[in-house]
Protein backbone atom coordinates (compact mmCIF):
# COMPACT_ATOMS: atom_id res chain seq x y z
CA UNK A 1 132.79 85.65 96.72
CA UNK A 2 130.77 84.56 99.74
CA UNK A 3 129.54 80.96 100.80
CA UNK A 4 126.53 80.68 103.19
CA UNK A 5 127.47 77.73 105.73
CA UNK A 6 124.35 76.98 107.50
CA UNK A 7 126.05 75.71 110.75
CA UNK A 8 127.97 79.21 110.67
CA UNK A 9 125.53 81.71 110.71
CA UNK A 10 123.66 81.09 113.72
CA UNK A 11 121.83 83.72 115.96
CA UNK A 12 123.99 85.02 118.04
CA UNK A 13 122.28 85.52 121.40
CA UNK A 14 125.12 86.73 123.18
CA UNK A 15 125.79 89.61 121.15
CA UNK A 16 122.06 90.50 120.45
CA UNK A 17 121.62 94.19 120.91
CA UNK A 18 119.34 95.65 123.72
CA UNK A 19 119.50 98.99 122.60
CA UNK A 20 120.01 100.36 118.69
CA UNK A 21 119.94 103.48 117.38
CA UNK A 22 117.90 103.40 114.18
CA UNK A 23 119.35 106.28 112.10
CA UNK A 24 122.84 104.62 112.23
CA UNK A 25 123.82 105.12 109.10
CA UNK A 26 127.74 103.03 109.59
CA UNK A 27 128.20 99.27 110.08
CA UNK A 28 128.24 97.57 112.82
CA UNK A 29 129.12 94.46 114.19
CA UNK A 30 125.56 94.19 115.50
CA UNK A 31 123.88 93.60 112.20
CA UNK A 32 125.04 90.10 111.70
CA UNK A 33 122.42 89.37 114.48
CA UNK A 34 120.03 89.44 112.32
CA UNK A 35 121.37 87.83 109.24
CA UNK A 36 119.31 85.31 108.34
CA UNK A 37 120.24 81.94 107.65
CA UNK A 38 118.79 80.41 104.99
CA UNK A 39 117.58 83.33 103.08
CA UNK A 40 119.73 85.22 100.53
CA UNK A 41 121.25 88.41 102.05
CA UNK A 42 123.83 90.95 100.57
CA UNK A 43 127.11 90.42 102.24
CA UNK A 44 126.59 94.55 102.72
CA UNK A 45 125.17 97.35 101.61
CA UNK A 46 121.35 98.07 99.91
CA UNK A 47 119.53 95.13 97.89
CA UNK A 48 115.84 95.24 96.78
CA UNK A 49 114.31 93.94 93.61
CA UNK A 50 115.24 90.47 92.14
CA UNK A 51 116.25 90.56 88.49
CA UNK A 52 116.84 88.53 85.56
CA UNK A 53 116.83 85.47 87.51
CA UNK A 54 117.39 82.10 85.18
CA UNK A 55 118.25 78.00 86.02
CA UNK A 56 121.59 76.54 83.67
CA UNK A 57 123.25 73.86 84.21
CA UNK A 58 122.23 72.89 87.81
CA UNK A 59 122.53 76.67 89.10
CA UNK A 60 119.86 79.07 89.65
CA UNK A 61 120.96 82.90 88.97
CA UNK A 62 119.68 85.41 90.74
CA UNK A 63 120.73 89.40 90.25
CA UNK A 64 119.21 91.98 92.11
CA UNK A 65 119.23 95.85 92.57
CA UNK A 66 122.28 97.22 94.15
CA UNK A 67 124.10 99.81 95.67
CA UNK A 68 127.72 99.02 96.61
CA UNK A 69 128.33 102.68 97.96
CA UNK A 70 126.01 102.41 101.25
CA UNK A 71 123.02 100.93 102.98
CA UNK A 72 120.32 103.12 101.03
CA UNK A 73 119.09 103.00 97.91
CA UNK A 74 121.69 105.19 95.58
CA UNK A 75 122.71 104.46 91.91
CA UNK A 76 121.92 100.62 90.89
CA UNK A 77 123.56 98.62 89.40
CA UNK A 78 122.66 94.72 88.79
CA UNK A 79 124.58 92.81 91.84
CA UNK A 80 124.64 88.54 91.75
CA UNK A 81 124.39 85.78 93.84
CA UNK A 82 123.84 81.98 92.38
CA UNK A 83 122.70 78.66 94.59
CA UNK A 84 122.45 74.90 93.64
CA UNK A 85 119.62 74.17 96.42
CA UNK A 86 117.63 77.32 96.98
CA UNK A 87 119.57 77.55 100.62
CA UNK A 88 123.29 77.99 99.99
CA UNK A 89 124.32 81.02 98.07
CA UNK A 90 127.55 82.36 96.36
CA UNK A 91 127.59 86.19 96.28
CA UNK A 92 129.52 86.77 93.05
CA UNK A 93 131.15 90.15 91.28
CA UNK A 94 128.95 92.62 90.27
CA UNK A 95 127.00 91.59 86.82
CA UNK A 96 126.24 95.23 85.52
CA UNK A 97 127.27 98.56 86.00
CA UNK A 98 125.69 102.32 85.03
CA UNK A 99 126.50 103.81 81.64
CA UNK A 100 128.15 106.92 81.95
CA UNK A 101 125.71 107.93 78.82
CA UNK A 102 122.28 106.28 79.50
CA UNK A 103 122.26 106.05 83.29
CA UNK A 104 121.79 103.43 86.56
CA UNK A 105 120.45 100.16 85.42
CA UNK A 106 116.80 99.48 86.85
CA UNK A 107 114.63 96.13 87.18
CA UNK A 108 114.29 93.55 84.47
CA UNK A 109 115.09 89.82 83.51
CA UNK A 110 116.75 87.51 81.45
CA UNK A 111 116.45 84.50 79.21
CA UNK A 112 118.94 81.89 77.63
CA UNK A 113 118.53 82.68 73.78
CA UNK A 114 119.02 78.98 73.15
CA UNK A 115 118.68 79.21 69.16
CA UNK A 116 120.80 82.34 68.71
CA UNK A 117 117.60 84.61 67.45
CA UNK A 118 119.42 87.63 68.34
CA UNK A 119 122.94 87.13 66.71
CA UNK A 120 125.02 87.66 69.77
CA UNK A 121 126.47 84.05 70.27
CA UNK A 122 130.10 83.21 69.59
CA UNK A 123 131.67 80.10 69.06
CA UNK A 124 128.17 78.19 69.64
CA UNK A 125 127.71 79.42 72.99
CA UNK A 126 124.07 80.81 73.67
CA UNK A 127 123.95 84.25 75.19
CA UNK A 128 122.50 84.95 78.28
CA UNK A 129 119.78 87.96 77.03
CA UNK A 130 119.43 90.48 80.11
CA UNK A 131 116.85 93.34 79.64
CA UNK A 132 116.64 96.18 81.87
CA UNK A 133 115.68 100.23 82.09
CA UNK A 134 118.79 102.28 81.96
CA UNK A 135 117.66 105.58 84.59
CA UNK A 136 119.21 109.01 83.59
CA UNK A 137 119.80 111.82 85.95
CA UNK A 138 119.06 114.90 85.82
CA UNK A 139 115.67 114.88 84.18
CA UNK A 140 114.76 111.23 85.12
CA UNK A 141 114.80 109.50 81.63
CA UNK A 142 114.00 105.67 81.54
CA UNK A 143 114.85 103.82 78.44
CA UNK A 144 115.22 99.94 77.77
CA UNK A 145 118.71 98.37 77.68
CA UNK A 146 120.18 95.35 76.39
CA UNK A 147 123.54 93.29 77.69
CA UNK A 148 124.51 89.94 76.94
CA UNK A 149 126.71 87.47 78.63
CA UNK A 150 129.01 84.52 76.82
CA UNK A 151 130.21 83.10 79.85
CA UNK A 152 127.06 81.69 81.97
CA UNK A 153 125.86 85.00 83.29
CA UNK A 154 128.91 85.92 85.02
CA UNK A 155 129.56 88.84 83.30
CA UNK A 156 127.99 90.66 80.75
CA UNK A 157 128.89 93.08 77.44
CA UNK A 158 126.22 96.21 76.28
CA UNK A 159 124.51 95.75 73.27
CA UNK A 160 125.92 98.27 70.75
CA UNK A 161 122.25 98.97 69.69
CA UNK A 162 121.12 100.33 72.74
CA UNK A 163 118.53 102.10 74.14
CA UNK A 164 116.26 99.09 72.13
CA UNK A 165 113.55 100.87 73.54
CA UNK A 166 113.57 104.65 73.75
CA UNK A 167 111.27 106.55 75.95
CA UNK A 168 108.02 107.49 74.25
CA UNK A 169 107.73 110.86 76.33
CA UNK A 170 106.85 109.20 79.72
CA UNK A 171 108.15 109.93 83.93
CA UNK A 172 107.31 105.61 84.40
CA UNK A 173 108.67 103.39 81.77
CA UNK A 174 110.22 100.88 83.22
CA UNK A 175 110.72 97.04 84.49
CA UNK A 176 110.91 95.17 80.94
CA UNK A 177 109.94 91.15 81.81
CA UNK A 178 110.69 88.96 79.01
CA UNK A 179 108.92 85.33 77.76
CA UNK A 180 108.35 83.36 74.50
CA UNK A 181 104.40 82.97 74.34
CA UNK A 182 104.81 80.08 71.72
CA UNK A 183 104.79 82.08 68.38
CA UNK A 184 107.37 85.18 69.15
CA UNK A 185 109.09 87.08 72.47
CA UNK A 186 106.73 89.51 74.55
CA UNK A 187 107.99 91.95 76.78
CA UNK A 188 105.58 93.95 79.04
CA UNK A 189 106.73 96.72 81.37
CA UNK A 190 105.08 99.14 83.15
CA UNK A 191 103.99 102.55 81.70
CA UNK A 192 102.42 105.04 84.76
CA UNK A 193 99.81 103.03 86.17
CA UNK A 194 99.21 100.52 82.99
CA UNK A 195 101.55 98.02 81.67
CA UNK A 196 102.87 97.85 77.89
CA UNK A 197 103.00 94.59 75.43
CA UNK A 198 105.75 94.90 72.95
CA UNK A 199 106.48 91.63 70.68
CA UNK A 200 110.04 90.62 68.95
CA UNK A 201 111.46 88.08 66.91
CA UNK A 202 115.19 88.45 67.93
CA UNK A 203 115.12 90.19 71.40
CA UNK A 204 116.89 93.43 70.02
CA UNK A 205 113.79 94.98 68.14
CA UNK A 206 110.56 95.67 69.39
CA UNK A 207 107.58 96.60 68.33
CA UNK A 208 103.96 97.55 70.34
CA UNK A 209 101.42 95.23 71.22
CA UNK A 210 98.90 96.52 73.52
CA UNK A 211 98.62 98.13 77.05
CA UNK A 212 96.22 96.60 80.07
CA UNK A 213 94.79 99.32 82.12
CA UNK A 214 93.89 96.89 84.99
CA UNK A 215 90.66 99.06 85.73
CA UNK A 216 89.86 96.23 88.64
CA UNK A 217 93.70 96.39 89.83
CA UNK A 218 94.97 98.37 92.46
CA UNK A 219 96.00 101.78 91.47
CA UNK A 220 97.58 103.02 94.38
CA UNK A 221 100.92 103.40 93.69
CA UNK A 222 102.89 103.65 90.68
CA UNK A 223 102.90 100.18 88.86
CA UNK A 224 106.44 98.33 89.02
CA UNK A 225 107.91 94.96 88.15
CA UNK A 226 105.58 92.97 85.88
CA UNK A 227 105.58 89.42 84.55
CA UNK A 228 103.07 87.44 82.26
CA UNK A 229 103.32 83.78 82.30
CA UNK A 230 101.19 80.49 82.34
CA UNK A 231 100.57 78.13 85.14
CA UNK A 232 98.34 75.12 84.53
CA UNK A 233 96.15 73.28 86.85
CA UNK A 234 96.48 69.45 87.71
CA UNK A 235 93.12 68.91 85.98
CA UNK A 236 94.90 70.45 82.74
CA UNK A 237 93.07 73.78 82.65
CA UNK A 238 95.63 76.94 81.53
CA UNK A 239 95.50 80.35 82.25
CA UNK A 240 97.91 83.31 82.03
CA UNK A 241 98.96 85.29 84.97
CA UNK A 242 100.00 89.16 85.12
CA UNK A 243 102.26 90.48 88.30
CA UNK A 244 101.66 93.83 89.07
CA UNK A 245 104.01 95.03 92.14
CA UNK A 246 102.59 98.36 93.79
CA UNK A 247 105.15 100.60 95.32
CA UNK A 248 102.31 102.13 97.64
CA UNK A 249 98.65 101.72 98.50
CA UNK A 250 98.78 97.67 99.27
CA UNK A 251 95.92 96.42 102.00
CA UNK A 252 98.48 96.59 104.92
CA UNK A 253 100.21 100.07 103.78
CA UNK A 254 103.24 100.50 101.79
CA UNK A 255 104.69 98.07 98.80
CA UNK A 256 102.90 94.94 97.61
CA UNK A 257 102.33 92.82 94.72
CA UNK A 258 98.97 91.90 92.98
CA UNK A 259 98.10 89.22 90.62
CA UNK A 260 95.54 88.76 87.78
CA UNK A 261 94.11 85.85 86.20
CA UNK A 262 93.48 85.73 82.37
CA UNK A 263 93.94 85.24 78.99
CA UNK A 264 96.87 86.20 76.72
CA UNK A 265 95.87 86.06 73.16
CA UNK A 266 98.93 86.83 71.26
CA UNK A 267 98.62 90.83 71.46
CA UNK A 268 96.68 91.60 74.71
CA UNK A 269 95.83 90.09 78.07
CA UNK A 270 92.41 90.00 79.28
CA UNK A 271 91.60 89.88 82.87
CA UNK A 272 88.66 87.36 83.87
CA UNK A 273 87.92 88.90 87.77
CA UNK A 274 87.25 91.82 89.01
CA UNK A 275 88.53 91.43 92.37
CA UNK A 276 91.82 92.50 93.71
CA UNK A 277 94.20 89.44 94.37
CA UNK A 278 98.02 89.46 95.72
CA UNK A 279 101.06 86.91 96.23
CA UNK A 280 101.31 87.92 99.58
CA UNK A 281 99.20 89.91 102.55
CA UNK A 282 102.13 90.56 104.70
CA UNK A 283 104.00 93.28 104.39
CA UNK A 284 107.43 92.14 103.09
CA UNK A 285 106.86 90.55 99.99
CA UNK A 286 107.61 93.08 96.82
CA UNK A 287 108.89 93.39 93.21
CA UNK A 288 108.81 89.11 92.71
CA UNK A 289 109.19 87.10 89.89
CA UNK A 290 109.55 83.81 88.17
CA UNK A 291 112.65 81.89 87.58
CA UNK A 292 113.89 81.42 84.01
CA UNK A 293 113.64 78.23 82.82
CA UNK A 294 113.84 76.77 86.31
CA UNK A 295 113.09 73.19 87.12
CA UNK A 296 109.19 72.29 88.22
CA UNK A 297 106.56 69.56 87.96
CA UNK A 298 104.24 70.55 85.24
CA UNK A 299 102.61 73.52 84.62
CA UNK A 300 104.25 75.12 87.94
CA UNK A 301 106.78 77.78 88.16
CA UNK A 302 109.73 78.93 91.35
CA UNK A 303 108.78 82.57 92.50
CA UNK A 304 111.02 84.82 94.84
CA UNK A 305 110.50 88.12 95.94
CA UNK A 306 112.59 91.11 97.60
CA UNK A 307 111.43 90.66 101.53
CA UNK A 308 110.96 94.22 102.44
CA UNK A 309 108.65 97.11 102.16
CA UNK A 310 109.22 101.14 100.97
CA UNK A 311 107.60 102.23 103.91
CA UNK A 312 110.84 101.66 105.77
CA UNK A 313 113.39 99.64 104.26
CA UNK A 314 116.08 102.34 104.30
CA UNK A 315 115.86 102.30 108.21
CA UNK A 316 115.73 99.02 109.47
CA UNK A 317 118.45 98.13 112.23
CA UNK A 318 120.95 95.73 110.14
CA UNK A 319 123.23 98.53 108.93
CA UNK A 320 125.96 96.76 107.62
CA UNK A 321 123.57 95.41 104.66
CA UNK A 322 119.95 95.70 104.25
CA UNK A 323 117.42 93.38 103.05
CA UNK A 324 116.94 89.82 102.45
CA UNK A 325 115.16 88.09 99.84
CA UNK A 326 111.96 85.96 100.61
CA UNK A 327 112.28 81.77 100.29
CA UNK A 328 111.94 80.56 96.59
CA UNK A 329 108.12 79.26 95.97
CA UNK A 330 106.70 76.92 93.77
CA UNK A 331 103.43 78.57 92.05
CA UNK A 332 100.59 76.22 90.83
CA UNK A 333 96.92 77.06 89.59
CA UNK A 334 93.81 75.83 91.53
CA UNK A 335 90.03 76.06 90.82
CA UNK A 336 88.10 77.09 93.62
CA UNK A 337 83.95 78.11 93.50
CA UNK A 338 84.65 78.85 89.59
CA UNK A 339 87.63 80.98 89.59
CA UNK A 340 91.54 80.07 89.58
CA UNK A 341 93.83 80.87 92.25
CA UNK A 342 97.22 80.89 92.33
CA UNK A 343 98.45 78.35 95.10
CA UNK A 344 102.13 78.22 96.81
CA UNK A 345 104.46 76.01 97.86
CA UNK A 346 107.73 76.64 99.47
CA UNK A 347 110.80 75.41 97.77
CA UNK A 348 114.10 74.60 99.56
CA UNK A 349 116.51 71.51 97.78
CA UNK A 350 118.76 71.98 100.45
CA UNK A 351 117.52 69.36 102.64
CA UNK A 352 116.48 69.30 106.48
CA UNK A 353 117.70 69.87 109.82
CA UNK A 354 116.32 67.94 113.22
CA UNK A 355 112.87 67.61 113.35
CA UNK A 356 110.28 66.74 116.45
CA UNK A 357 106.33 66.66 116.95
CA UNK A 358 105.13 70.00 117.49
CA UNK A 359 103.28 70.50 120.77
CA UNK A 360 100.53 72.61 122.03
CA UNK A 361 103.67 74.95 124.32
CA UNK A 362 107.55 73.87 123.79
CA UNK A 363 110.78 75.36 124.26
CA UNK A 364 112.91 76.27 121.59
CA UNK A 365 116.23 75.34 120.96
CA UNK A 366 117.86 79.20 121.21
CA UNK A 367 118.27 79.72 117.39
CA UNK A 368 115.42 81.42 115.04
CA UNK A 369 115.92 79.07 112.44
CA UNK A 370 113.02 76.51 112.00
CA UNK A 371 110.01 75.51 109.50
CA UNK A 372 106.47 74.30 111.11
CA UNK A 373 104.33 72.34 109.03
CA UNK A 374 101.10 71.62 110.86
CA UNK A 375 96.89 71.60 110.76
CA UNK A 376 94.99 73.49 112.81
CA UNK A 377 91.45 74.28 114.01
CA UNK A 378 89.79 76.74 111.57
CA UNK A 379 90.68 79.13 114.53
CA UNK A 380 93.83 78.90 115.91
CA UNK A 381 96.92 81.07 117.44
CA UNK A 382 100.44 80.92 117.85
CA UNK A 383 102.98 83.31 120.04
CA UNK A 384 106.34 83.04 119.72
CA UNK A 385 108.33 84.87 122.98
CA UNK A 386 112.10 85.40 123.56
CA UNK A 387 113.54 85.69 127.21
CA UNK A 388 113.65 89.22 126.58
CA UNK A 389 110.06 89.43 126.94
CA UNK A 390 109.93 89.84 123.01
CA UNK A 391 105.83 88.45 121.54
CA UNK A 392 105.05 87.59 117.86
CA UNK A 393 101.34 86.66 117.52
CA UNK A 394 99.85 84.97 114.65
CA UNK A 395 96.34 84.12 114.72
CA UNK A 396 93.01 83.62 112.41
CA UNK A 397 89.39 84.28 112.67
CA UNK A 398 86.48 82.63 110.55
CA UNK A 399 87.35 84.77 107.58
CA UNK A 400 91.21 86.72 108.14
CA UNK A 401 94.27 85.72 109.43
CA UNK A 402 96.67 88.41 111.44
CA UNK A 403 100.14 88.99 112.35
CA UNK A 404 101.26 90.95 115.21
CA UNK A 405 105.04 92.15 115.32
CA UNK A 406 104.31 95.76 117.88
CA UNK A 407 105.87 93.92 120.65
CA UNK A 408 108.62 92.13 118.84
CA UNK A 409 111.99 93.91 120.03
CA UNK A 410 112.56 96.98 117.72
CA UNK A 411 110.39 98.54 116.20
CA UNK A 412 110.20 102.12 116.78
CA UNK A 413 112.38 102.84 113.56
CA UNK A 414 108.74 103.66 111.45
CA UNK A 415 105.45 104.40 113.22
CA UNK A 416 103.80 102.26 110.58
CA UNK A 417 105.89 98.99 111.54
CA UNK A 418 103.72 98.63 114.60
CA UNK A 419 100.64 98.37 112.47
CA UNK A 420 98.91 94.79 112.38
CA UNK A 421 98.51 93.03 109.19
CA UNK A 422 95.69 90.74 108.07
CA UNK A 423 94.94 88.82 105.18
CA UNK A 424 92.02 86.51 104.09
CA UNK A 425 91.07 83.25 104.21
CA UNK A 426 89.95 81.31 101.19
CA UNK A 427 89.20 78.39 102.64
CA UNK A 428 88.92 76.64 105.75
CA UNK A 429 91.63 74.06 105.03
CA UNK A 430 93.65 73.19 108.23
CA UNK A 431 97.25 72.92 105.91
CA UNK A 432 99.79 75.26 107.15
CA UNK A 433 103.70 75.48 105.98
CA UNK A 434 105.69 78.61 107.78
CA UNK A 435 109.43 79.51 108.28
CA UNK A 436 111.03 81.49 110.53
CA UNK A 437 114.30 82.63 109.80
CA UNK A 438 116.05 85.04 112.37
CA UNK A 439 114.43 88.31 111.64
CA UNK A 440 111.17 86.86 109.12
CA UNK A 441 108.12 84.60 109.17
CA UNK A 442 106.61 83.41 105.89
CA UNK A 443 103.64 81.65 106.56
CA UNK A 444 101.61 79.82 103.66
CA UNK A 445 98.22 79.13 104.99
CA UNK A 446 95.07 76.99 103.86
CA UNK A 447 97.23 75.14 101.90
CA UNK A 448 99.32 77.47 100.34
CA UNK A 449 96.06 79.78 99.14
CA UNK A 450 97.38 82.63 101.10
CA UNK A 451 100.95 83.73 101.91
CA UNK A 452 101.77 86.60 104.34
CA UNK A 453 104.92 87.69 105.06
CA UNK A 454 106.65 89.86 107.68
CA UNK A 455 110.03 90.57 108.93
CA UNK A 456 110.84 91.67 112.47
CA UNK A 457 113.54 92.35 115.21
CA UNK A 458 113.50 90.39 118.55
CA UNK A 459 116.36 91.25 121.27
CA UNK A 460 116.57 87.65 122.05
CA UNK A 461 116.19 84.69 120.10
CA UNK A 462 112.50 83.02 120.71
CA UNK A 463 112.77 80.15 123.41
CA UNK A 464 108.89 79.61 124.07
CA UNK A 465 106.02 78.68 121.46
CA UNK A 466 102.64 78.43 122.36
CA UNK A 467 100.00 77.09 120.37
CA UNK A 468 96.11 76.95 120.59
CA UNK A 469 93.87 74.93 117.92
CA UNK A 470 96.88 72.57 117.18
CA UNK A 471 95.85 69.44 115.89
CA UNK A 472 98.87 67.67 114.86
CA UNK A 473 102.86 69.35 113.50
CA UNK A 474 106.45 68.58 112.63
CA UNK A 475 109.11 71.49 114.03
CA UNK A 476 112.37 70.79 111.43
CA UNK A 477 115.78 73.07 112.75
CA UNK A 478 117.39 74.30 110.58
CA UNK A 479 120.42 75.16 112.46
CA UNK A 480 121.82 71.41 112.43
C-alpha cells in the first residue's frame, strides 16, 4: 500500500528534466517530477477510467482501469485506491482480475446492496455489488459481469451466474452504470453510439428497458461510460442527468464527456435540449462519474474523472506511471434563461495550506501546488512562467475562454498537444475557483458553469504569475 504525504511529494526542481525522450517506454527516476500532489496517481504503470466508486463508513472507494504489466493500456483489470478527505490516498491490492474464460474486466460501478436484494450477503454483512464488461480476445466479445465483495470492497468473489448480461450480437456493449430510480435498479450502458436501459429487482437479472439515441448528442466517437442520476436545484426543481463520455470527436479533439438534461420516467429518458453540453472544455477530463452514496448537501452529487485524453495518453513523459485522476467535484443544478445547467464545485476535505492576497504580478513560492479563487473583469488573462522560460496562458473574451499550453516545456510528444483549447462562457459572472497541481490546471469559471481542464509539462516549476482584469483573490499553497 501507498500513503500520499503532502509535505513529501513536492516538485522537485532540481531534478526537473531539460531534455526527455518521449517514446521511453522504461521508468525513470524523472517521472516523479511530475507527480502530482494532491491528485490521485498510480504508484506505476497505466490508469484511465474511474470505476465503481462508492462512500462507507467515512472512506470513499475509488477503482479504476489498470494495467500492472506496463505504462500502456494492455489487459485491465480493476486496480484501487481509497481516501478519507478527497486529498490523501491509499493505493490498495488489486480489486479484480481477468477471467481466464470471459476476458479483461472493462468500466463499470458499484453499489452497497444495503437490504440484501441479491442474496449474496453472509452473516448480515451487505455486499458490495460491482458491475462491469468482461472483454474477450480474439474476436472482441463484451458481456456484463458481476463480483461481490464481503469485506468493504477490498476484495471481491465472481458471481457464479455470470455473464448476467450476454452480448446481444454487438462490437460496443459495454460500461454498465448502476442506480435505484425509486421503484427498482436501472442499469444503462452503452450500445454503438446509443445507450441501453435495462431494469432489475435483485442486481443479478436484467431485463430491457429502452435505448436513447441522443440524436442532438455528439456522435463522434464511439459512446463510453454512462451514468443517469438526479441533481436538484436550490429552488427544489429535479431533473435527471445522462453522461455520455466520447472517446473521439469532442470540441477541442480527442476524448470528452457530454451531458444531457431530462426526464427519466421509469423506462426511458427524454432529453429536453437540443444543444450539445459537456462537464468539461479542456482536454483532460474523460470517462467521469458520480460517487456512490457519497456525502453532499441536498440534491448535489461528488464527480471525478480520469484526467487525460486518447489522443495521447500512452505517450506522455511520466513513464514510470501514467495518468492522474482529476479533483473530486461537487455537481449541483442551476436555472439559467429557462434551461438547467449543471454547475461545479471543487471538493477537497483535506483542508488548506498558506494562503495570501493574490496580486495583479507575484512570485511564486517554487512548488506547482496552489488553488486561486478570485473575480475578474469579464475579460481577463493570466500567464503563469517558470525560470526556464516555460508560458501557460489562460484568458477569456466576451463569449469563450482559452487555454494555451504550446509553450509549456514538453510538448512535442503529439502534434495535437500544441493545439489551443476554448470553451464558452455562460455568463458573465466574475467567480473563478482553479488548481494547479504540478503537471494540471482545472479551472471552474463563471461560477462553476464551465470547467476546462488541461494537463501539461513545464521544465521548471512556475515562479512568476501575471494577472490582468484582477479584481480581488486568495492564492492557498498547498505544499505546507
Amino acid at each position: 500500500m501507498r500513503y500520499f504525504i503532502l509535505a513529501t511529494l513536492l516538485y522537485c526542481a532540481a531534478c526537473a528534466p531539460t531534455e526527455l525522450d518521449p517514446n521511453q517506454t522504461s521508468s525513470a527516476d524523472t517521472s516523479e517530477v511530475y507527480r502530482p500532489l494532491y491528485h490521485f496517481s498510480p504508484e506505476a504503470h497505466w490508469m484511465n477510467d474511474p470505476n465503481g466508486m462508492f462512500y462507507k463508513d467515512g472512506t470513499y472507494h475509488l477503482y479504476f482501469q489498470y494495467y500492472p504489466e506496463g505504462n500502456q493500456w494492455g489487459p485491465m483489470h480493476w486496480g484501487h485506491a481509497s481516501t478519507k478527505d478527497l486529498m490523501h490516498w491509499t493505493e490498495h491490492p488489486i480489486a479484480i482480475y481477468p477471467d481466464t474464460a470471459l476476458g479483461y474486466i472493462f468500466s463499470g460501478s458499484a453499489v452497497i446492496d444495503t437490504f440484501n436484494v441479491s442474496g449474496l450477503a453472509v452473516d448480515s454483512t451487505p455486499p458490495i455489488i460491482a458491475m462491469y464488461t468482461f472483454h474477450k480476445r480474439p474476436g472482441d466479445v463484451q458481456t456484463q459481469g458481476i463480483s461481490y465483495s464481503l469485506d468493504g470492497g477490498m476484495t471481491y468473489e465472481f458471481y457464479e451466474g455470470n455473464p448476467v448480461l450476454p452480448n446481444p450480437e454487438l462490437k460496443d456493449f459495454r460500461d454498465p452504470k448502476m442506480m435505484w430510480d425509486g421503484t427498482q435498479w436501472i442499469c444503462a450502458l452503452t450500445v454503438g453510439q446509443e445507450i441501453a436501459f435495462y431494469g432489475s429487482e435483485n442486481l443479478l437479472d436484467w431485463k430491457p428497458l429502452s435505448q436513447f439515441l441522443g440524436e442532438h448528442g455528439n456522435h463522434g466517437g464511439v459512446w463510453e461510460c454512462p451514468e443517469l442520476f438526479s441533481l436538484t436545484t436550490e429552488e427544489g426543481v429535479r431533473k435527471d442527468i445522462l453522461l455520455v463520455s466520447i472517446g473521439s470527436g469532442a470540441p477541442n479533439g480527442g476524448s470528452g464527456t457530454q451531458y444531457f438534461v431530462g426526464h427519466w420516467d421509469g423506462t426511458e429518458f427524454i432529453a429536453e435540449h437540443e444543444d450539445e453540453r459537456y462537464m468539461d472544455w479542456g482536454r483532460d477530463n474523460y470517462a467521469g462519474v458520480n460517487w456512490w452514496n457519497a456525502p453532499t448537501d441536498r440534491g448535489k452529487k461528488l464527480f471525478m474523472g480520469w484526467m487525460s485524453n486518447w489522443e495521447y495518453a500512452q505517450v506522455v513523459p511520466t513513464y514510470k506511471w501514467r495518468s492522474s485522476m482529476t479533483l473530486p467535484r461537487e455537481l449541483s443544478l442551476v436555472e439559467l434563461d429557462g434551461q438547467f445547467h449543471i454547475k461545479q464545485q471543487f471538493r477537497l476535505d483535506g483542508g488548506n495550506g498558506y494562503q495570501a492576497n493574490l496580486e495583479p504580478k507575484m512570485g511564486l513560492r517554487g512548488a506547482n501546488t496552489f488553488g486561486i479563487n478570485f473575480s475578474a473583469e469579464p475579460q481577463w488573462s493570466l500567464r503563469l512562467t517558470s525560470a526556464e522560460g516555460d508560458t501557460l496562458d489562460i484568458w477569456t473574451s466576451v463569449d469563450s475562454i482559452y487555454i494555451d499550453r504550446s509553450k509549456c516545456g514538453l510538448v512535442d510528444f503529439e502534434p495535437s498537444f500544441k493545439n489551443i483549447m476554448s470553451g464558452p462562457r455562460k455568463t458573465t459572472a466574475a467567480e473563478y475557483e482553479m488548481y494547479i497541481d504540478i503537471m494540471s490546471l482545472e479551472l471552474l469559471a463563471d461560477d462553476g458553469l464551465t470547467a476546462m481542464t488541461a494537463t501539461f509539462f513545464p521544465k521548471k516549476p512556475f515562479n512568476k504569475l501575471e494577472f490582468e482584469g484582477l479584481k480581488e483573490g486568495t492564492l492557498t499553497s498547498l505544499r505546507e
